[in-house]
N, C-alpha and C. Protein backbone atom coordinates (compact mmCIF):
# COMPACT_ATOMS: atom_id res chain seq x y z
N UNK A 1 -87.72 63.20 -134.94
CA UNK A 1 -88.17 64.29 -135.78
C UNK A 1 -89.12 63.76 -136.83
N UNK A 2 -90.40 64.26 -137.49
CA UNK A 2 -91.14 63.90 -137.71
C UNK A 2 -90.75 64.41 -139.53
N UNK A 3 -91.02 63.35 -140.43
CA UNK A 3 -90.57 63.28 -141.43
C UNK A 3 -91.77 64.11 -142.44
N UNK A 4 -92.89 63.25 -142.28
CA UNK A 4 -93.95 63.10 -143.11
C UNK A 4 -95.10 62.49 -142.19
N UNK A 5 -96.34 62.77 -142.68
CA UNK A 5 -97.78 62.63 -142.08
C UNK A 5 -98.79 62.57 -143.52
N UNK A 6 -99.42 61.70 -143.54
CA UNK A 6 -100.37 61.77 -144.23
C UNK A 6 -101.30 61.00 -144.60
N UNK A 7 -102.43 60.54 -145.08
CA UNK A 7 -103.38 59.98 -145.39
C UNK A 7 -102.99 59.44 -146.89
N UNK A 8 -103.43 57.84 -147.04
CA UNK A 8 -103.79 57.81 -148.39
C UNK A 8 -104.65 57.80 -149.55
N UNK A 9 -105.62 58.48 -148.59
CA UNK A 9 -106.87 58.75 -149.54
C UNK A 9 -108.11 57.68 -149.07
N UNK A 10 -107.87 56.56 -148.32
CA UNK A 10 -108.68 55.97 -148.42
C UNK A 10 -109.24 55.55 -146.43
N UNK A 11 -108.71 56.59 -146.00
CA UNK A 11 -108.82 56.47 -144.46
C UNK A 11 -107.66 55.73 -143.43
N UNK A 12 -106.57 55.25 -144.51
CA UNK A 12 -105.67 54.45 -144.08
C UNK A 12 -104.33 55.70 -143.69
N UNK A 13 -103.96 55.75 -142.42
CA UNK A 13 -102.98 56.54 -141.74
C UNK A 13 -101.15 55.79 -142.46
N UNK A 14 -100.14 56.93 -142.79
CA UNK A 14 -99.04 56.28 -142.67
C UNK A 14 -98.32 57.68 -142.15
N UNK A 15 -96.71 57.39 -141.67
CA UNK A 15 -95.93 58.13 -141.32
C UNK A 15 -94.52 57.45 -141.66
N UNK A 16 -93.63 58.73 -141.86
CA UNK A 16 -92.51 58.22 -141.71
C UNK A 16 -91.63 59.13 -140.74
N UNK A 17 -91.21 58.66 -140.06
CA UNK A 17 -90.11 59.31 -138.84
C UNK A 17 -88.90 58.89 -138.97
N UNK A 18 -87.53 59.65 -138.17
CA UNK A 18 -86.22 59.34 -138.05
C UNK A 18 -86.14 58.37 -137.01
N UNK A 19 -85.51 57.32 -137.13
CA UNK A 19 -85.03 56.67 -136.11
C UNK A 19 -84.82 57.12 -134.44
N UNK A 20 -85.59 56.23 -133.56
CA UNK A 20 -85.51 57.00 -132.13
C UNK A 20 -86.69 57.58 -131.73
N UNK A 21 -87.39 58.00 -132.49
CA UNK A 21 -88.58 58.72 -132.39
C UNK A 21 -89.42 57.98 -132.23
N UNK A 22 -90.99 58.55 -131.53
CA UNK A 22 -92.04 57.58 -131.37
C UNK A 22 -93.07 58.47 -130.56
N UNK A 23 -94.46 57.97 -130.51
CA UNK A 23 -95.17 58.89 -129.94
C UNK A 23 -96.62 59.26 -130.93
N UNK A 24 -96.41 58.60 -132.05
CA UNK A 24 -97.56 58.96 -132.72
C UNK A 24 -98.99 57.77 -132.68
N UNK A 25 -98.43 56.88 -132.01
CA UNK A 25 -99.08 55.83 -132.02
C UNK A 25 -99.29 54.92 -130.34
N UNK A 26 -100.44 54.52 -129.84
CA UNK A 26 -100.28 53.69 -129.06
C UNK A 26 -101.18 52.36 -129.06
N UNK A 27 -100.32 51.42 -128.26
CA UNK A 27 -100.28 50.29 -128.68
C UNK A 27 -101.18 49.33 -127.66
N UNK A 28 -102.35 49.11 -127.92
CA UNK A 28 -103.24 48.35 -127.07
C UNK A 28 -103.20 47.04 -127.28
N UNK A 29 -103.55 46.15 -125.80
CA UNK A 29 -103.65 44.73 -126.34
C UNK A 29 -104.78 43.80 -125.57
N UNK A 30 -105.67 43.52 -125.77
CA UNK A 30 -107.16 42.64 -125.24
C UNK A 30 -106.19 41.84 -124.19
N UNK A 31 -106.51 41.98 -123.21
CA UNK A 31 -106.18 40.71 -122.25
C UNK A 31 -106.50 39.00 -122.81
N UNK A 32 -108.17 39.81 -122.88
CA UNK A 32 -108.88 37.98 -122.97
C UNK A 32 -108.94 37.61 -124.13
N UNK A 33 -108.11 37.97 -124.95
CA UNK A 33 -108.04 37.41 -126.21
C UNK A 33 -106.25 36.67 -125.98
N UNK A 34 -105.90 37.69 -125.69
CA UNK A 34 -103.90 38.07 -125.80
C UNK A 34 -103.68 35.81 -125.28
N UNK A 35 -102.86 35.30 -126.17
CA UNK A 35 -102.86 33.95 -125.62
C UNK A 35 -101.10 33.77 -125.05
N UNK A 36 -100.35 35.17 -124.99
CA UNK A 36 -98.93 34.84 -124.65
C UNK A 36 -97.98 34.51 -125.79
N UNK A 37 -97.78 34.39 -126.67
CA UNK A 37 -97.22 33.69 -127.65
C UNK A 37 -96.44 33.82 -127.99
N UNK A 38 -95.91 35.34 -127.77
CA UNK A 38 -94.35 35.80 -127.81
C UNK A 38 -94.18 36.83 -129.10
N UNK A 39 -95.08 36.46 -129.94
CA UNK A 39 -94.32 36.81 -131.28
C UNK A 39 -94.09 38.43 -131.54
N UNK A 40 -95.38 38.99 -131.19
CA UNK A 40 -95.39 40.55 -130.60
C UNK A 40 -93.87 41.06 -130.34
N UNK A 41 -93.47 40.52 -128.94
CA UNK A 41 -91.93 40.70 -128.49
C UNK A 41 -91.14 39.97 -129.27
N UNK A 42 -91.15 39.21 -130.35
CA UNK A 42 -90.23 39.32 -130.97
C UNK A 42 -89.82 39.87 -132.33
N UNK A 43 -91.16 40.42 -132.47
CA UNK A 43 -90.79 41.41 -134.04
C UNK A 43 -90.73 42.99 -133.66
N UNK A 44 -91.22 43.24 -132.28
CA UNK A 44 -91.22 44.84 -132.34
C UNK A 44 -89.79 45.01 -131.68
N UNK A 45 -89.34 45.94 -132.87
CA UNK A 45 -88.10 46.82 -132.04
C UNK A 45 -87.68 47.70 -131.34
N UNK A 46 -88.89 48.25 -130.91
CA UNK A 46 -88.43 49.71 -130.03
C UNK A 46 -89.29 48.95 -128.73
N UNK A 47 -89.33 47.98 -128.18
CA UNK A 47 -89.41 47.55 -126.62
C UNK A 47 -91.15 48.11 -125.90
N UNK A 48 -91.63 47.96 -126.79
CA UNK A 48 -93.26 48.55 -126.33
C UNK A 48 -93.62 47.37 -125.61
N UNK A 49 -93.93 45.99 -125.84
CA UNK A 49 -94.66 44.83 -125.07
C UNK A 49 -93.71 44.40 -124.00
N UNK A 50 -94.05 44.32 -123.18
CA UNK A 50 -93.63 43.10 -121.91
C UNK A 50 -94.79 42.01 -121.38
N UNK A 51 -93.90 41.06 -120.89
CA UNK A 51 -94.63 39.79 -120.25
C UNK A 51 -95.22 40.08 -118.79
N UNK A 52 -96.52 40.04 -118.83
CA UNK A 52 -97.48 40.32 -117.50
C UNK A 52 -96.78 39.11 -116.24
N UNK A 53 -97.35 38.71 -114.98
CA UNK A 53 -96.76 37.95 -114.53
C UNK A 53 -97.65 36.64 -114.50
N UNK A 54 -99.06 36.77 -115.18
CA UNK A 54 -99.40 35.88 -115.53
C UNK A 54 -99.44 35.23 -116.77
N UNK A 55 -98.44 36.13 -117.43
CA UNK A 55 -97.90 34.91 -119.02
C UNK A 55 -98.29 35.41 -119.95
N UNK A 56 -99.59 36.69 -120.24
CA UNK A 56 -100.01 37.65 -120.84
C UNK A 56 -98.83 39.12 -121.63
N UNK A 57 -99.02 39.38 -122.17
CA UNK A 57 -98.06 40.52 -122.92
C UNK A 57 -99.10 41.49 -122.96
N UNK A 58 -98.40 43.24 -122.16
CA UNK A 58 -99.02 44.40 -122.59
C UNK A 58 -97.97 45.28 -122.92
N UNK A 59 -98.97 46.55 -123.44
CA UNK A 59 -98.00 47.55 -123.94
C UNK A 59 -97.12 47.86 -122.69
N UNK A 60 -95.85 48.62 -122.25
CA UNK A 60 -95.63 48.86 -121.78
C UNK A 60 -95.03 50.69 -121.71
N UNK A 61 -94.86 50.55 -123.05
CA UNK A 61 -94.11 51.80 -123.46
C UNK A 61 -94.66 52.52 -124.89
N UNK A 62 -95.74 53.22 -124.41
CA UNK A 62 -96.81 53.86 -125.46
C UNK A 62 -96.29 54.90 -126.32
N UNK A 63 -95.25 55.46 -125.73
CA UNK A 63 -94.62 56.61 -126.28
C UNK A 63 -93.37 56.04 -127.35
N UNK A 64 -93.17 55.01 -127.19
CA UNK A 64 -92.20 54.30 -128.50
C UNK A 64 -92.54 53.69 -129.41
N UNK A 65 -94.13 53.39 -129.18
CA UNK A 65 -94.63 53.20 -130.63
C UNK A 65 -94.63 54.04 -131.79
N UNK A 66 -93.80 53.32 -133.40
CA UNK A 66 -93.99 54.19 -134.15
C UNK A 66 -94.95 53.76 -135.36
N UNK A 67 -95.59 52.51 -134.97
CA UNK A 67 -97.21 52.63 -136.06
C UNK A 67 -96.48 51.97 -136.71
N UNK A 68 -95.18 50.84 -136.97
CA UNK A 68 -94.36 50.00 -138.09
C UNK A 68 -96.07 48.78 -138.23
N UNK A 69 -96.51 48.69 -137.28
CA UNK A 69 -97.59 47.37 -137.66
C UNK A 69 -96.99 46.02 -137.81
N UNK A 70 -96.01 45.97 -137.21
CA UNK A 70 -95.24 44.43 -137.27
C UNK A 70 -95.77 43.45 -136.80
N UNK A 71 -96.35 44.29 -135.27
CA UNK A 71 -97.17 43.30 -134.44
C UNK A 71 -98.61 42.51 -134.83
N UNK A 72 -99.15 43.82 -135.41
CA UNK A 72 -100.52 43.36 -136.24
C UNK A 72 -100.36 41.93 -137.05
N UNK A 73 -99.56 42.36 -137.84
CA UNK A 73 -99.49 41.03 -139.02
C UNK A 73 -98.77 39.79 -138.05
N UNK A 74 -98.14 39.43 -137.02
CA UNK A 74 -97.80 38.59 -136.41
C UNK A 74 -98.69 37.99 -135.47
N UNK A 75 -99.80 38.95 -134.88
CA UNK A 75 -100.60 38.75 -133.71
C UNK A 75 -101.72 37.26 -134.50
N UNK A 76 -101.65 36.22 -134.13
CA UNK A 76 -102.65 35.38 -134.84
C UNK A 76 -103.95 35.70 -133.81
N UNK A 77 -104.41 35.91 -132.49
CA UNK A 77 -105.47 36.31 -131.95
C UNK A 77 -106.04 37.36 -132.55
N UNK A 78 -105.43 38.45 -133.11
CA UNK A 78 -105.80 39.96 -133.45
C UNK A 78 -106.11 40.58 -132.39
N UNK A 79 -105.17 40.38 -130.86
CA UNK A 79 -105.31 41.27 -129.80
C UNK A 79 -104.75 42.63 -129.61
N UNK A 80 -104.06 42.45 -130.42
CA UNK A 80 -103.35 44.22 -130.35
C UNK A 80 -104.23 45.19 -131.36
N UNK A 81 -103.97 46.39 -131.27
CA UNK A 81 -104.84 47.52 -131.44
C UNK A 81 -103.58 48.42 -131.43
N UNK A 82 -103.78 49.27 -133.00
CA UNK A 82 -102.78 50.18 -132.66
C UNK A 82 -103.65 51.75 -133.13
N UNK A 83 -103.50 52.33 -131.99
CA UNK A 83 -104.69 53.24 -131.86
C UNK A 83 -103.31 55.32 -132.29
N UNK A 84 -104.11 56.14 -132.64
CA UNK A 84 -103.38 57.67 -133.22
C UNK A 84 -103.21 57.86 -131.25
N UNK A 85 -101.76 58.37 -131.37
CA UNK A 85 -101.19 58.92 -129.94
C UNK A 85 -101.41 60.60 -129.60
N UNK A 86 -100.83 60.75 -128.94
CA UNK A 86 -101.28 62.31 -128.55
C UNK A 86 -100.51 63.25 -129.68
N UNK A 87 -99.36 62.70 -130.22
CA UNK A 87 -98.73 63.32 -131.19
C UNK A 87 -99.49 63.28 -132.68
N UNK A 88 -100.22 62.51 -132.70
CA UNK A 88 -100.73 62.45 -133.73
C UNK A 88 -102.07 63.48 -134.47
N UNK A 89 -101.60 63.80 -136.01
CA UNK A 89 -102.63 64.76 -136.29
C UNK A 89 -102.49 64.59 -137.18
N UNK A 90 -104.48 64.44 -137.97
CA UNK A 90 -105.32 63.48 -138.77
C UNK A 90 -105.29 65.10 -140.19
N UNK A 91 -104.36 64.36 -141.36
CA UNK A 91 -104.68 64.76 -142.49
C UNK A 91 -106.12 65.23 -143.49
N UNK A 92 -106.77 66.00 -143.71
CA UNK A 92 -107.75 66.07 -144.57
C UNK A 92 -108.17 66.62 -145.79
């Protein structure tokens, strides 16, 4: 259930949702950058990344992203991308 939506004035998106929820956000990741490293899968908690079978990590589960940005600040390549989901709708 969707808590809050809004802008902070400066083009920067935040939300807050209830636990369980997800869908406002999806979660992209560069192949040819992506170097495997794990850390992605180990700070996100709602199970979005998995391990490709060549050692690579992609989204897997777009609809459980909830935009926390954990991954961002962990990613040292800057391969992930966290892009507004279909649920999402832009404050003005």
């Amino acid at each position: 259930m969707l808590v809050q939506i809004g802008s902070n004035g400066n083009g920067n998106f935040h939300n807050r949702r209830r636990a369980g929820t997800g869908g406002l956000f999806t979660a992209r990741i560069k192949p040819l950058i992506c170097v495997g490293c794990d850390e992605c899968l180990a700070v996100c908690r709602y199970g979005v990344f998995r391990r490709t079978a060549d050692g690579k990590i992609e989204a897997k589960s777009d609809h459980k992203c909830v935009g926390c940005l954990k991954c961002l600040e962990v990613c040292r390549t800057k391969a992930i991308h966290i892009l507004p989901g279909k649920g999402f709708t832009r404050t003005r």
